[in-house]
Protein backbone atom coordinates (compact mmCIF):
# COMPACT_ATOMS: atom_id res chain seq x y z
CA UNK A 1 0.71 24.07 -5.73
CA UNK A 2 2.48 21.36 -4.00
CA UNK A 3 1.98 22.99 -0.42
CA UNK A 4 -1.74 22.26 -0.62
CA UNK A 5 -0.83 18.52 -0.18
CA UNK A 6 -0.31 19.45 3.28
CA UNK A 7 -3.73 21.13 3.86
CA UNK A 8 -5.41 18.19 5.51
CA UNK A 9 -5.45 14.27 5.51
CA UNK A 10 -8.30 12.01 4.73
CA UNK A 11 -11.69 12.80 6.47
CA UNK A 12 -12.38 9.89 8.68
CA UNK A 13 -15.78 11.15 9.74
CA UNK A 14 -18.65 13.21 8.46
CA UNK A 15 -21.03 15.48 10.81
CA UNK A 16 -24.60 15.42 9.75
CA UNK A 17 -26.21 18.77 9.12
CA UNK A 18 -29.37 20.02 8.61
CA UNK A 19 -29.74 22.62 5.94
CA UNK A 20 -33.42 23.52 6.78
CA UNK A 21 -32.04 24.28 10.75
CA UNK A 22 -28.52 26.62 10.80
CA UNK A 23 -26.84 26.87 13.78
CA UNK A 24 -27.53 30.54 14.96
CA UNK A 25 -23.87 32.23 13.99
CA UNK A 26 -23.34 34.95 11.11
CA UNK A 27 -20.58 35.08 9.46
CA UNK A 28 -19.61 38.87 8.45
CA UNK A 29 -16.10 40.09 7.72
CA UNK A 30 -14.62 40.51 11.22
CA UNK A 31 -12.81 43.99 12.28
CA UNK A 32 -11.07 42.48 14.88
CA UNK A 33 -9.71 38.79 13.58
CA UNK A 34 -8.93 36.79 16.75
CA UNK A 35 -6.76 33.63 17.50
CA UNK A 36 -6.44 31.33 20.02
CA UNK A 37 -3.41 30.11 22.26
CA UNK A 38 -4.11 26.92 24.19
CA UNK A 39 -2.07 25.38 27.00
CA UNK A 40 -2.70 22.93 29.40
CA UNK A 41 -1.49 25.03 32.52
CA UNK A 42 -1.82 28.86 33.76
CA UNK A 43 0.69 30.09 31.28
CA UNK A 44 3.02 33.12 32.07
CA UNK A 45 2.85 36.45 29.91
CA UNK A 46 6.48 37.08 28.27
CA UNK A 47 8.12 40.43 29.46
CA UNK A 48 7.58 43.32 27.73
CA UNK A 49 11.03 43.54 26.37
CA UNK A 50 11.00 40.28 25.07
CA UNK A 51 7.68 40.64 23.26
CA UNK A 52 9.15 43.96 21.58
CA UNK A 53 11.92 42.14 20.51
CA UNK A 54 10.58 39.50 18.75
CA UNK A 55 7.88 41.08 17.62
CA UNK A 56 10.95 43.70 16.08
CA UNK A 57 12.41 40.27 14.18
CA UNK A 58 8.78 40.07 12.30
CA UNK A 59 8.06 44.06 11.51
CA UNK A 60 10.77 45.94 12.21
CA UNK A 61 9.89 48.91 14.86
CA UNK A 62 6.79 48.62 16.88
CA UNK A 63 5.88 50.95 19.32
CA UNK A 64 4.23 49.67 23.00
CA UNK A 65 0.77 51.35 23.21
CA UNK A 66 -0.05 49.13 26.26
CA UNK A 67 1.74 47.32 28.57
CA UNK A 68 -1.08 46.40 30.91
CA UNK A 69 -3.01 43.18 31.35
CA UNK A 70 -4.09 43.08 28.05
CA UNK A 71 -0.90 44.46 25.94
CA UNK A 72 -0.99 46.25 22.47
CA UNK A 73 1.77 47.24 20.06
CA UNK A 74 1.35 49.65 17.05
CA UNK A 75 3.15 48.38 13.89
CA UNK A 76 4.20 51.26 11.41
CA UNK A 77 5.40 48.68 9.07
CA UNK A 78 1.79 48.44 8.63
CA UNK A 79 -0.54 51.65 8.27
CA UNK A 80 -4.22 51.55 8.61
CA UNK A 81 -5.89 54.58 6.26
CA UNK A 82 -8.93 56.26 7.85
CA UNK A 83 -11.49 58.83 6.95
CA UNK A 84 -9.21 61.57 8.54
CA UNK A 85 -5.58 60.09 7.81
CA UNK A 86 -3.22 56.70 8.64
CA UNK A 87 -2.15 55.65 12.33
CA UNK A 88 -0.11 52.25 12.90
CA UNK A 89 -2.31 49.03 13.13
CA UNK A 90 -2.08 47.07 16.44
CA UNK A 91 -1.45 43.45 17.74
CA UNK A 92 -2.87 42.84 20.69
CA UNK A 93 -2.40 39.84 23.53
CA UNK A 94 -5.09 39.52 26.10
CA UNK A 95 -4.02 37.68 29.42
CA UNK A 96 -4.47 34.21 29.69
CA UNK A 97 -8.18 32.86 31.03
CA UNK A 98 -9.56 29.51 31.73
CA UNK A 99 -10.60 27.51 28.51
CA UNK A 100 -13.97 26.41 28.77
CA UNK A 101 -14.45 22.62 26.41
CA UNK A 102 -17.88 23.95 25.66
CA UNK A 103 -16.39 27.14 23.93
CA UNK A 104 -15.29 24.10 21.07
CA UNK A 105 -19.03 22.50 20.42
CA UNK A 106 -19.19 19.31 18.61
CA UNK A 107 -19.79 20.73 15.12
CA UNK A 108 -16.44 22.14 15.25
CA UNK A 109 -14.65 19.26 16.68
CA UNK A 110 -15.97 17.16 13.82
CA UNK A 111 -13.85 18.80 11.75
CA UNK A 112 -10.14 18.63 13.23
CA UNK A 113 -8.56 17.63 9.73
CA UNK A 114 -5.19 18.88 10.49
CA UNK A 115 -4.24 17.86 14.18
CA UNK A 116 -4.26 13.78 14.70
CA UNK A 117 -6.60 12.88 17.44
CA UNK A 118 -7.32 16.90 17.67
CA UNK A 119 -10.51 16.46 20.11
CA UNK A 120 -7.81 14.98 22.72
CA UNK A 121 -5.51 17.73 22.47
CA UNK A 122 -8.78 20.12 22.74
CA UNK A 123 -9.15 18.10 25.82
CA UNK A 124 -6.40 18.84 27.45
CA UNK A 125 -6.49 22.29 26.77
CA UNK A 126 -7.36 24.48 30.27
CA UNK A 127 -6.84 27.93 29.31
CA UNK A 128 -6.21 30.29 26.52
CA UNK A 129 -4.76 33.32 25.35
CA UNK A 130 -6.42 35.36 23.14
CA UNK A 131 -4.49 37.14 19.96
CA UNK A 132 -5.57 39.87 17.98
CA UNK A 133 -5.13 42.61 15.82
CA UNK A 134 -6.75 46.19 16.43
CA UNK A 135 -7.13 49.20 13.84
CA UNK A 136 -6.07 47.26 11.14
CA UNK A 137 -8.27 49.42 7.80
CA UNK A 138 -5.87 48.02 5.17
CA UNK A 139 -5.81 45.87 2.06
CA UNK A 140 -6.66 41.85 2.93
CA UNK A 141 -3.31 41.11 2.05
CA UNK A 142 -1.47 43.34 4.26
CA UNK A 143 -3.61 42.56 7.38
CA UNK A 144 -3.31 38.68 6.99
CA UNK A 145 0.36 39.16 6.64
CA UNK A 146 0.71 41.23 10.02
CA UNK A 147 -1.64 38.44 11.43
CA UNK A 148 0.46 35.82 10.08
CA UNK A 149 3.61 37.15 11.27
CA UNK A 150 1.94 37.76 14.94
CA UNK A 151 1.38 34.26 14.85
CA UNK A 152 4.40 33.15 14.35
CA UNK A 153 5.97 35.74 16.75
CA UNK A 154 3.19 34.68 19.47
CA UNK A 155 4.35 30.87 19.54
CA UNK A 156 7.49 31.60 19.77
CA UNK A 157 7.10 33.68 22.81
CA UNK A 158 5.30 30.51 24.18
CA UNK A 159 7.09 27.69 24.18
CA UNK A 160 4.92 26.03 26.06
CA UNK A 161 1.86 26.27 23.92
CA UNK A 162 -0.27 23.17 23.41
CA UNK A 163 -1.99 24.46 19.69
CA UNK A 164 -3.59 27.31 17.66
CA UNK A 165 -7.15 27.56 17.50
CA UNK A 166 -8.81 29.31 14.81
CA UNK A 167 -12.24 30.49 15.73
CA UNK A 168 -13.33 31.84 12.28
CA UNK A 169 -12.24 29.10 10.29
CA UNK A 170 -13.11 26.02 12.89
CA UNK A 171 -9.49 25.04 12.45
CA UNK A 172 -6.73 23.68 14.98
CA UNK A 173 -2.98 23.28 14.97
CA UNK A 174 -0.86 22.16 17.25
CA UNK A 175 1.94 24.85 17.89
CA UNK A 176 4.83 22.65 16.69
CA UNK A 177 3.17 22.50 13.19
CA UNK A 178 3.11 26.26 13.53
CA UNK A 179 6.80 26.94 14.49
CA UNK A 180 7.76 24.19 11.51
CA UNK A 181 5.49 25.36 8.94
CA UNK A 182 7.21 25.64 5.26
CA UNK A 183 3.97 27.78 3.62
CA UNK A 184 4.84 30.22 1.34
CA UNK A 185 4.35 33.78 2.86
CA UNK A 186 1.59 34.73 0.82
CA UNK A 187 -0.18 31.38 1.19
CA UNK A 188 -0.26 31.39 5.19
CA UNK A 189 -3.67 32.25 5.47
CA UNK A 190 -5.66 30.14 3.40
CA UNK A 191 -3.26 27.87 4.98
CA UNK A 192 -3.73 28.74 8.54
CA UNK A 193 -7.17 30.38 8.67
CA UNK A 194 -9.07 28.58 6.26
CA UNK A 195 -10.76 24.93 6.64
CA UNK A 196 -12.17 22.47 4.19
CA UNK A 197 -15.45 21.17 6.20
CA UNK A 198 -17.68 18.19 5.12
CA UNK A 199 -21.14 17.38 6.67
CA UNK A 200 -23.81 14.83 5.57
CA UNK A 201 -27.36 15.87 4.79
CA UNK A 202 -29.46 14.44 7.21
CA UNK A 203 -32.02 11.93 5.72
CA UNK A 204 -30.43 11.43 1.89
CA UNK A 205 -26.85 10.84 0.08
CA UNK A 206 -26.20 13.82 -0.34
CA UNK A 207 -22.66 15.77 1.14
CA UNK A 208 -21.83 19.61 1.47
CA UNK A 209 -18.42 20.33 1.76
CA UNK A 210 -18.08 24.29 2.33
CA UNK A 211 -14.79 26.09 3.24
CA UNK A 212 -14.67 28.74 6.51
CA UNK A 213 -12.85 31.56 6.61
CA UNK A 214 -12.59 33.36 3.83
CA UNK A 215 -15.61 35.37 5.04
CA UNK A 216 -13.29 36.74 8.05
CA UNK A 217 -11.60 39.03 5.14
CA UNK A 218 -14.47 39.82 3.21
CA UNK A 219 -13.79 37.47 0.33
CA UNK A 220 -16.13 34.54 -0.48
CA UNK A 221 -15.84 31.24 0.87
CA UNK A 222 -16.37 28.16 -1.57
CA UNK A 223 -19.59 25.43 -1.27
CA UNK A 224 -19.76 21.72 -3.37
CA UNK A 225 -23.70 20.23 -2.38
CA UNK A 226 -22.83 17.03 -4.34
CA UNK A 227 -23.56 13.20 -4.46
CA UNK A 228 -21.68 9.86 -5.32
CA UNK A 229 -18.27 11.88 -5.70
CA UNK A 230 -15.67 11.10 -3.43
CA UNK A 231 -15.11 14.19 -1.76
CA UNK A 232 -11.50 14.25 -1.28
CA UNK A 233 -10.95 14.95 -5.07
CA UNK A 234 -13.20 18.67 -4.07
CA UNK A 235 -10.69 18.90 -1.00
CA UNK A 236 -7.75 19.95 -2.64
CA UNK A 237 -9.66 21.62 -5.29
CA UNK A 238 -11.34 23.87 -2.53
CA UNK A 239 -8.25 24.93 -1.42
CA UNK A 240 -6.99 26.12 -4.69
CA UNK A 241 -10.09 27.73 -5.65
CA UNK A 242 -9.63 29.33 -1.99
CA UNK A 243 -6.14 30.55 -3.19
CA UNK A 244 -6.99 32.12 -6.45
CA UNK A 245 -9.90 33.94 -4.73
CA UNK A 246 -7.54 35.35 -2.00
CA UNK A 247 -4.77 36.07 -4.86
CA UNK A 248 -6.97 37.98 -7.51
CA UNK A 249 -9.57 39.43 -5.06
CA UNK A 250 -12.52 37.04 -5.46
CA UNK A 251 -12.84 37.61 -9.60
CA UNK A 252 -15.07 35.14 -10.51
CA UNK A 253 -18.70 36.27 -10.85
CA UNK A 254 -21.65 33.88 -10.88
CA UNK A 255 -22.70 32.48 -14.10
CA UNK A 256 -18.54 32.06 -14.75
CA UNK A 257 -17.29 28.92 -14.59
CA UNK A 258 -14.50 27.07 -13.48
CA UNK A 259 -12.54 23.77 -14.11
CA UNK A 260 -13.93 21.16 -12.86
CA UNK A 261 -11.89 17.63 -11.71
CA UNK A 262 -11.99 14.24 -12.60
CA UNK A 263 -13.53 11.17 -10.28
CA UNK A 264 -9.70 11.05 -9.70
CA UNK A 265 -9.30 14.06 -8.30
CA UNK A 266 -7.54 15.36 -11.70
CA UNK A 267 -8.22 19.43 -13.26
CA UNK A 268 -9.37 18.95 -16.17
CA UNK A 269 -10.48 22.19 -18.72
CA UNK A 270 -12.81 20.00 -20.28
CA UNK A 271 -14.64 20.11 -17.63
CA UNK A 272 -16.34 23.06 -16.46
CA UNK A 273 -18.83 23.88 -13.60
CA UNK A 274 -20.51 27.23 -13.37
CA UNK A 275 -20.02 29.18 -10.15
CA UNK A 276 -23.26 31.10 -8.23
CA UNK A 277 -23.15 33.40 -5.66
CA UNK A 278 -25.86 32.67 -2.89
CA UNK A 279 -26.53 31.78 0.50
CA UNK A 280 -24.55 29.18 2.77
CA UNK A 281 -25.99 26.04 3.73
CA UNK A 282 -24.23 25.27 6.58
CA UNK A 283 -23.99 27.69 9.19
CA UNK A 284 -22.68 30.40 9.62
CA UNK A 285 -24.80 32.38 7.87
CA UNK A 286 -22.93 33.79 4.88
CA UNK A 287 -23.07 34.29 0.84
CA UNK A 288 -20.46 32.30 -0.63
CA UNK A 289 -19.58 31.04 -3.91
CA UNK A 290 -21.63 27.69 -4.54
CA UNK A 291 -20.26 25.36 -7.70
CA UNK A 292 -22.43 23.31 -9.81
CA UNK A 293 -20.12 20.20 -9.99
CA UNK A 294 -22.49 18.32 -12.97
CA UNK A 295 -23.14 15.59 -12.98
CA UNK A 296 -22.26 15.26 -9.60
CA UNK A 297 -24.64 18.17 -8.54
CA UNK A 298 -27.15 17.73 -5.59
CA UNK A 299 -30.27 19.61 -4.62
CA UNK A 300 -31.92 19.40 -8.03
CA UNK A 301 -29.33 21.35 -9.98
CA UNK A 302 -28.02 20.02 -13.48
């Protein structure tokens, strides 16, 4: 897919982790999926009428459920089913509060891929407003299409936005590469909501490189513990193994394998490396699909 060429450039630093001591975080598949609006002022909330209406250009009808501090709209376009019967799903927009830098620890900002000099635009980031859906019991698809669209209805109600942060999936963008975006509609989440991390294991040669977010839907994310590759020929391959995972609703199984690339970053079906389901090794805590990509394979695995 040539959109994944725009996924992320070059990593231009590593963060060491320690398998044997995960950071304290689980990740589960999240009922509520939040995002993040930064700005480096107090920012106004839109009026109501102009929220409805753009919100209208992205779903059609929606129906205010809340017009208080925190505001909600249901969103027939988009039913969730329930035990007893369907009701509209909900976005919601909490008011803005102060951004705290220590919300964004260093883990996190060690892997800014997307947004030049990202850890300065964290920096000037002072408060936030948080975005949200609410109810939303549907198919994966559906739900990270109504997120999707919120997202690009919330940044154009905020012109003034700084960037995008993406809690689940450690990922920032700035809100111009938001508005400008060119992503196929049914790539916009792995896109958007899914990040490519790489960390060094402390005290040998070995690299993980793991993506986050996937988990946020219930689907697996993807894990590479490898040596002597360079890992930006497993980028783009993450990514695409990402997409088919999100497109087909995760149908690999462990002991299947997968094509494998070359040192040149090319697929190749000649090369195959068997998939396993098991536990992350970078935090958060999560089961994932690991690949064995021999001969390449670290942590005594052939």
């Amino acid at each position: 897919m040539g959109f994944l060429d725009k996924f992320r450039k070059k990593p231009e630093k590593t963060q060491e982790a320690k398998p044997e001591e995960p950071l304290d975080l689980e990740g589960k598949e999240q009922p509520v999926y939040f995002m993040w609006l930064l700005f480096d002022h107090t920012p106004q909330m839109p009026a109501l009428e102009r929220m409805q209406q753009v919100l209208e250009k992205k779903y059609g009808q929606v129906d205010l459920v809340s017009g208080g501090e925190a505001r909600s709209f249901a969103v027939p376009k988009h039913m969730a089913q329930f035990q007893d019967g369907k009701l509209p799903s909900q976005v919601v927009m909490f008011p803005p509060q102060p951004f705290d830098q220590a919300e964004i620890g260093s883990m996190e900002r060690s892997q800014l891929w997307n947004v030049p000099k990202g850890d300065k635009l964290l920096e000037r980031a002072t408060h936030k407003i948080l975005l949200s859906d609410m109810m939303a019991v549907m198919d994966y698809p559906q739900r990270c299409a109504m997120l999707m669209d919120y997202l690009e209805a919330a940044v154009e109600l905020f012109p003034d936005c700084l960037g995008v942060w993406f809690p689940h999936a450690w990922k920032l963008f700035t809100a111009e590469q938001v508005r400008s975006h060119k992503i196929p509609r049914e790539d916009r989440f792995v896109y958007f909501g899914v990040n490519v991390r790489l960390f060094n294991i402390q005290g040998s040669e070995d690299k993980i490189l793991d993506s986050l977010g996937m988990y946020a839907m219930g689907l697996p994310d993807v894990q590479f513990h490898f040596h002597t590759l360079n890992p930006d020929v497993l980028v783009m391959h993450t990514y695409n193994l990402c997409s088919y995972i999100f497109a087909h609703n995760a149908p690999i199984k462990s002991g299947e394998t997968v094509d494998g690339v070359t040192e040149d970053g090319q697929l190749s079906r000649d090369i195959q490396w068997r998939c396993q389901y098991e536990d992350a090794i970078v935090a958060p805590k999560r089961e994932l699909m690991d690949v064995c990509p021999s001969p390449y394979a670290a942590g005594g695995r052939q």
